[in-house]
C-alpha atoms as a PDB file:
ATOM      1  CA  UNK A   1      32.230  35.155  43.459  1.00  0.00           C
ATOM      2  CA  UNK A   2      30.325  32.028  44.142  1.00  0.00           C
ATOM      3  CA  UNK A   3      27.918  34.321  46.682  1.00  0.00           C
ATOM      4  CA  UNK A   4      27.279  37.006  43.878  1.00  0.00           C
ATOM      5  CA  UNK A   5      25.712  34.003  41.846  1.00  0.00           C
ATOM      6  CA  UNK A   6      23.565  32.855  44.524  1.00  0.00           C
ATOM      7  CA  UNK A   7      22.088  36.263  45.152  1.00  0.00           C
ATOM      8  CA  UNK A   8      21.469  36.953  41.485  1.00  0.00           C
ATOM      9  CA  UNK A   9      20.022  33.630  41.228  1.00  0.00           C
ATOM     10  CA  UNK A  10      17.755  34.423  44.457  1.00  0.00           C
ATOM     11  CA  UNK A  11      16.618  38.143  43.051  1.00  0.00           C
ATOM     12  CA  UNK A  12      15.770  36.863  39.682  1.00  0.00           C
ATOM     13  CA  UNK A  13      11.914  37.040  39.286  1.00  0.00           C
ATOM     14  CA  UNK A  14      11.898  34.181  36.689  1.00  0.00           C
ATOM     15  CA  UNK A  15      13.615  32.149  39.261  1.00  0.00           C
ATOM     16  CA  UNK A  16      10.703  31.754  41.525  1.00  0.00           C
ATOM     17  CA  UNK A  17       8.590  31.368  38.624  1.00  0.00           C
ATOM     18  CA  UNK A  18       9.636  28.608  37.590  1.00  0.00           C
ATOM     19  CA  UNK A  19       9.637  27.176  40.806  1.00  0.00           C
ATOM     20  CA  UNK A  20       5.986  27.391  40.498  1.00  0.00           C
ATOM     21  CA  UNK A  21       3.573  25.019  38.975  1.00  0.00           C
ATOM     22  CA  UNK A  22       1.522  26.568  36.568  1.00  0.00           C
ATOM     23  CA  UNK A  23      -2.281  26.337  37.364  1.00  0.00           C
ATOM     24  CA  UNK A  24      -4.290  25.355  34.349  1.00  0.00           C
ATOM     25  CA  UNK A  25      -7.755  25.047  34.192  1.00  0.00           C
ATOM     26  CA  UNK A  26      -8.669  21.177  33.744  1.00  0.00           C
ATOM     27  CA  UNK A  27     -10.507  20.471  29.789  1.00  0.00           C
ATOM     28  CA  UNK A  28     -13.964  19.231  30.113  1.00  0.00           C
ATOM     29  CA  UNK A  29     -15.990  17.628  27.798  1.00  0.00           C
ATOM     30  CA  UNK A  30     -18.029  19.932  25.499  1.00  0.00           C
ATOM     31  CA  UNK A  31     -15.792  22.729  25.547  1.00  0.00           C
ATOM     32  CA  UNK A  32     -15.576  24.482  22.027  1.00  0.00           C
ATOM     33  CA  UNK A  33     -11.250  23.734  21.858  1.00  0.00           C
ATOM     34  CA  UNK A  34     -12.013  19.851  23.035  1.00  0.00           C
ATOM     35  CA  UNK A  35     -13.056  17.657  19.980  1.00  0.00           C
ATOM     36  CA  UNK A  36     -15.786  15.177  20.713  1.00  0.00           C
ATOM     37  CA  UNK A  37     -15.763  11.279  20.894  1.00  0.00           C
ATOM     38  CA  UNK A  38     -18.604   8.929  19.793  1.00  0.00           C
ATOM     39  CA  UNK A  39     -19.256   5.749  20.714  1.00  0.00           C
ATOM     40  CA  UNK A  40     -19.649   2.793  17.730  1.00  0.00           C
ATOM     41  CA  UNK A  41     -20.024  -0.478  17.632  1.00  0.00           C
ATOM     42  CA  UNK A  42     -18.802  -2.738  15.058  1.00  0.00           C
ATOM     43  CA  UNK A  43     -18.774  -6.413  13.982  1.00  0.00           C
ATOM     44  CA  UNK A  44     -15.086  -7.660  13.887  1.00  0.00           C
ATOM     45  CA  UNK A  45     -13.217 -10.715  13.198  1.00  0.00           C
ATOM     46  CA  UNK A  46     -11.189 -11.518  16.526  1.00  0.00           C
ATOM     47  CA  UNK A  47      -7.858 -10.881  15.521  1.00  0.00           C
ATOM     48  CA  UNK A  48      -8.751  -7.632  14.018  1.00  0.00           C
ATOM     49  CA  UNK A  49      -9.489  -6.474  17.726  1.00  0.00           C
ATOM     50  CA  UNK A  50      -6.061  -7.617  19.044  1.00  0.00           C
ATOM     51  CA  UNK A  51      -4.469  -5.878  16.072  1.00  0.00           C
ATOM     52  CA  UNK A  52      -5.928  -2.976  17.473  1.00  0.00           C
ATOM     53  CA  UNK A  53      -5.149  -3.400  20.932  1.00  0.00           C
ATOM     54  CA  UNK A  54      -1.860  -3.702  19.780  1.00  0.00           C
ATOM     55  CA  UNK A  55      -1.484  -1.166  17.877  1.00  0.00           C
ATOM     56  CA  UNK A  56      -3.243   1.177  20.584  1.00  0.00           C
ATOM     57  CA  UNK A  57       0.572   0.845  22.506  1.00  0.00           C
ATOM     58  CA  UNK A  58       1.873   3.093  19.481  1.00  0.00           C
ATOM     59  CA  UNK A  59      -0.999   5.458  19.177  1.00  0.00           C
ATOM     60  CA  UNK A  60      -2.050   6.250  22.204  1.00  0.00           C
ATOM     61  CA  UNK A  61      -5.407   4.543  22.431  1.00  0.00           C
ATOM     62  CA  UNK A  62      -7.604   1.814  20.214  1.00  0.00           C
ATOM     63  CA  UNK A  63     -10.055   5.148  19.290  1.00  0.00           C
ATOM     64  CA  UNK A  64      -6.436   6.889  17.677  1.00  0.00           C
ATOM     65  CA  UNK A  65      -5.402   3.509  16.174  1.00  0.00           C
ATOM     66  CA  UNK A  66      -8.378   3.324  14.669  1.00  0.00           C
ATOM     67  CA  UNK A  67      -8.093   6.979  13.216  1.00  0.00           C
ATOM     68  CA  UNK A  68      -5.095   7.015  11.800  1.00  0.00           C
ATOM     69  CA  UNK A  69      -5.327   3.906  10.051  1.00  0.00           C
ATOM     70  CA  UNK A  70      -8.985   5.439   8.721  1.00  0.00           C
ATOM     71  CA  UNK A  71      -7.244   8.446   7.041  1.00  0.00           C
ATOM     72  CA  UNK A  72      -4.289   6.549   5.544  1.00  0.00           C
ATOM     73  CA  UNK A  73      -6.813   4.266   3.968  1.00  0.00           C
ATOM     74  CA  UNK A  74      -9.082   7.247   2.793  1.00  0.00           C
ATOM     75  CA  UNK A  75      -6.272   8.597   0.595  1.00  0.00           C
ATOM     76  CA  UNK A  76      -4.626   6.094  -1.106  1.00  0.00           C
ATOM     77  CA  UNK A  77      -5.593   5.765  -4.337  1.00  0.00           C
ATOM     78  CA  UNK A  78      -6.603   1.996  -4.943  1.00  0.00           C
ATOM     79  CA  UNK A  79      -7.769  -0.489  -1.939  1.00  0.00           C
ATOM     80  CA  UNK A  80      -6.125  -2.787   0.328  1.00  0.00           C
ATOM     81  CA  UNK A  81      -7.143  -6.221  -0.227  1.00  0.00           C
ATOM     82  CA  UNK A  82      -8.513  -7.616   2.702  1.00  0.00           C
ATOM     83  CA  UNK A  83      -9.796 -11.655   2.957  1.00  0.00           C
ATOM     84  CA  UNK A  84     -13.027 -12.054   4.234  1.00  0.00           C
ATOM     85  CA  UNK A  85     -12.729 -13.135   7.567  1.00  0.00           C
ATOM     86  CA  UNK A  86     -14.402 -16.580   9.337  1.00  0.00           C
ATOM     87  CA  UNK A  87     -18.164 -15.516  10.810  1.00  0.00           C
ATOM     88  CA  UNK A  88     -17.444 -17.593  14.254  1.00  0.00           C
ATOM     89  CA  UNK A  89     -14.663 -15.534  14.922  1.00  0.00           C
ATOM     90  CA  UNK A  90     -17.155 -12.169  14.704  1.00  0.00           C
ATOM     91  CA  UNK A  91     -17.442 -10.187  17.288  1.00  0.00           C
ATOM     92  CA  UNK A  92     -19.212  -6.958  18.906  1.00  0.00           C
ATOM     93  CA  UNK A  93     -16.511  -4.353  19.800  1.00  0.00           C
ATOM     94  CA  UNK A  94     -17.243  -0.525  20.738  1.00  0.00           C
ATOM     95  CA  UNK A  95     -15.025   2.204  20.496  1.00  0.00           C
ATOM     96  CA  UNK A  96     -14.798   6.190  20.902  1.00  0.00           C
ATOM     97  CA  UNK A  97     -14.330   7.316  17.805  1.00  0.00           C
ATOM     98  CA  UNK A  98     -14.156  11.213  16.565  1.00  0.00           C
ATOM     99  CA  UNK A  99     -17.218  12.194  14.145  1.00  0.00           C
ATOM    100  CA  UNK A 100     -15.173  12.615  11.479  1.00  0.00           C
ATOM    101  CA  UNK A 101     -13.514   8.652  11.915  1.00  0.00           C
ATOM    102  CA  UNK A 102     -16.997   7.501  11.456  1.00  0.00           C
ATOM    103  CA  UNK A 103     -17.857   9.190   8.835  1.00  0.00           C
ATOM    104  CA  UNK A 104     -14.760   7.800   6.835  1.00  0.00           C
ATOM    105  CA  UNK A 105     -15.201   4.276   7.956  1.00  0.00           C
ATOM    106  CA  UNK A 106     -18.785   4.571   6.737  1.00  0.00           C
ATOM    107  CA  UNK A 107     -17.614   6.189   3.292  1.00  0.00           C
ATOM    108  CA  UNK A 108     -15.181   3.039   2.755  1.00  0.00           C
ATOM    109  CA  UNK A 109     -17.389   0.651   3.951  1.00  0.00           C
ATOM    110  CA  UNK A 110     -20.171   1.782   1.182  1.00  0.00           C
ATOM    111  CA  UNK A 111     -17.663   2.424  -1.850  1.00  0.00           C
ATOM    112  CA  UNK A 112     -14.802   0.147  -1.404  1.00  0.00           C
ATOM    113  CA  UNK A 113     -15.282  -2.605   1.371  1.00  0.00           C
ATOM    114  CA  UNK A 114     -18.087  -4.910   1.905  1.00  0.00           C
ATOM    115  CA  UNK A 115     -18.348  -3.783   5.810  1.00  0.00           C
ATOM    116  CA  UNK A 116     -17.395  -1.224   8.154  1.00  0.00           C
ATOM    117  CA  UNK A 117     -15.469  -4.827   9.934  1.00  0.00           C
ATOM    118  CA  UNK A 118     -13.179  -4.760   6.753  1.00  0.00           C
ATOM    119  CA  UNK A 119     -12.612  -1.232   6.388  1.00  0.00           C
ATOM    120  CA  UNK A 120     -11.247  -1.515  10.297  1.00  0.00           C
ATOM    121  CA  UNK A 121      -9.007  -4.856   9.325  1.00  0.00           C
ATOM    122  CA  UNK A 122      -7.680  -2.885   6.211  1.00  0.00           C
ATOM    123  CA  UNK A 123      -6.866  -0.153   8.693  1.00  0.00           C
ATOM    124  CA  UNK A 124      -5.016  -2.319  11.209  1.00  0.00           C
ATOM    125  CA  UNK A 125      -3.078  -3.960   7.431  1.00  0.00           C
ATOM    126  CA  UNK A 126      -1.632  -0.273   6.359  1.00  0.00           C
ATOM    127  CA  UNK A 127      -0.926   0.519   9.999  1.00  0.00           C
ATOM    128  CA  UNK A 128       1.745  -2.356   9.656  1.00  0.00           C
ATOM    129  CA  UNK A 129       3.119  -1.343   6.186  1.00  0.00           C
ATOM    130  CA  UNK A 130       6.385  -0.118   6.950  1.00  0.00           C
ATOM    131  CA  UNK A 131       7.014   1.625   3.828  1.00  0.00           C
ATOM    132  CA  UNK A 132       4.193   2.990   1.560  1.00  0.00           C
ATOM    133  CA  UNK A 133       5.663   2.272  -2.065  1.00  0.00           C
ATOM    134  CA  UNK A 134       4.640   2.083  -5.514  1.00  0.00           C
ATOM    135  CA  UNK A 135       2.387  -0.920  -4.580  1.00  0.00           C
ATOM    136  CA  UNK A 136      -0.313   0.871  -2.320  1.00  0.00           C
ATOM    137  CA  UNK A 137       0.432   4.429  -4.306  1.00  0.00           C
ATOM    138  CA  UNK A 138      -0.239   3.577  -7.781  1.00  0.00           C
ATOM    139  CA  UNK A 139      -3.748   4.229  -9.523  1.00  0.00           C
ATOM    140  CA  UNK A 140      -5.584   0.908 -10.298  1.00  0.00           C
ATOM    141  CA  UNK A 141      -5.757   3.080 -14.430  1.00  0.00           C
ATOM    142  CA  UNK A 142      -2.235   1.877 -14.987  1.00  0.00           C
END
């Protein structure tokens, strides 16, 4: 019995297959399927930056960090206060950002935040909400 298996096993065309690595062809940049990155370059308070490093370990990468926290803050209804941060602790940071991220961080930054540098520290604050209750849903009407 045990022999029958093996030669089953052996004649099975999906056997070998899978065997097999598939080949894929490798993604380049510019591609119509591959989304493109940006670089930017904003002015943030030093913590801010390690708040995204940190939080890069969970997302994948600063750029996605950066993203996600974007389009949480982009639909909530009322803003996340934010305090204005100390200007000796500013700095220059760049990062790859999808077209799309920018264009949100600029939208906040002109209608709800003073600065594209708060927009990204209100991003890295709802990141660490662990539940999003009645306290960041409500409208700011009631």
């Amino acid at each position: 019995m045990v022999v029958c298996f093996s030669k089953i096993a052996a004649m099975s065309p999906s056997f070998e297959k899978d065997k097999k690595a598939v080949k894929l062809k490798p993604r380049r940049r510019g591609e119509p399927d591959t989304p493109g990155t940006e670089p930017k370059t904003y002015n943030l308070p030093f913590d801010v930056i390690l708040e995204i490093r940190k939080a890069a370990s969970i997302y994948g990468s600063q750029g996605r960090a950066v993203q996600v926290g974007s389009e949480l803050l982009v639909r909530l209804p009322k803003r996340i206060s934010v305090p204005h941060s100390d200007p000796a602790s500013i700095k220059r940071r760049t990062y790859k950002l999808s077209p799309r991220t920018i264009k949100v961080i600029e939208q906040l930054s002109e209608t709800e935040y003073d600065d594209p540098g708060q927009v990204l520290a209100a991003c890295m604050k709802i990141l660490k909400v662990k539940r999003l209750d009645s306290k960041y849903l409500a409208d700011s009407d009631q």
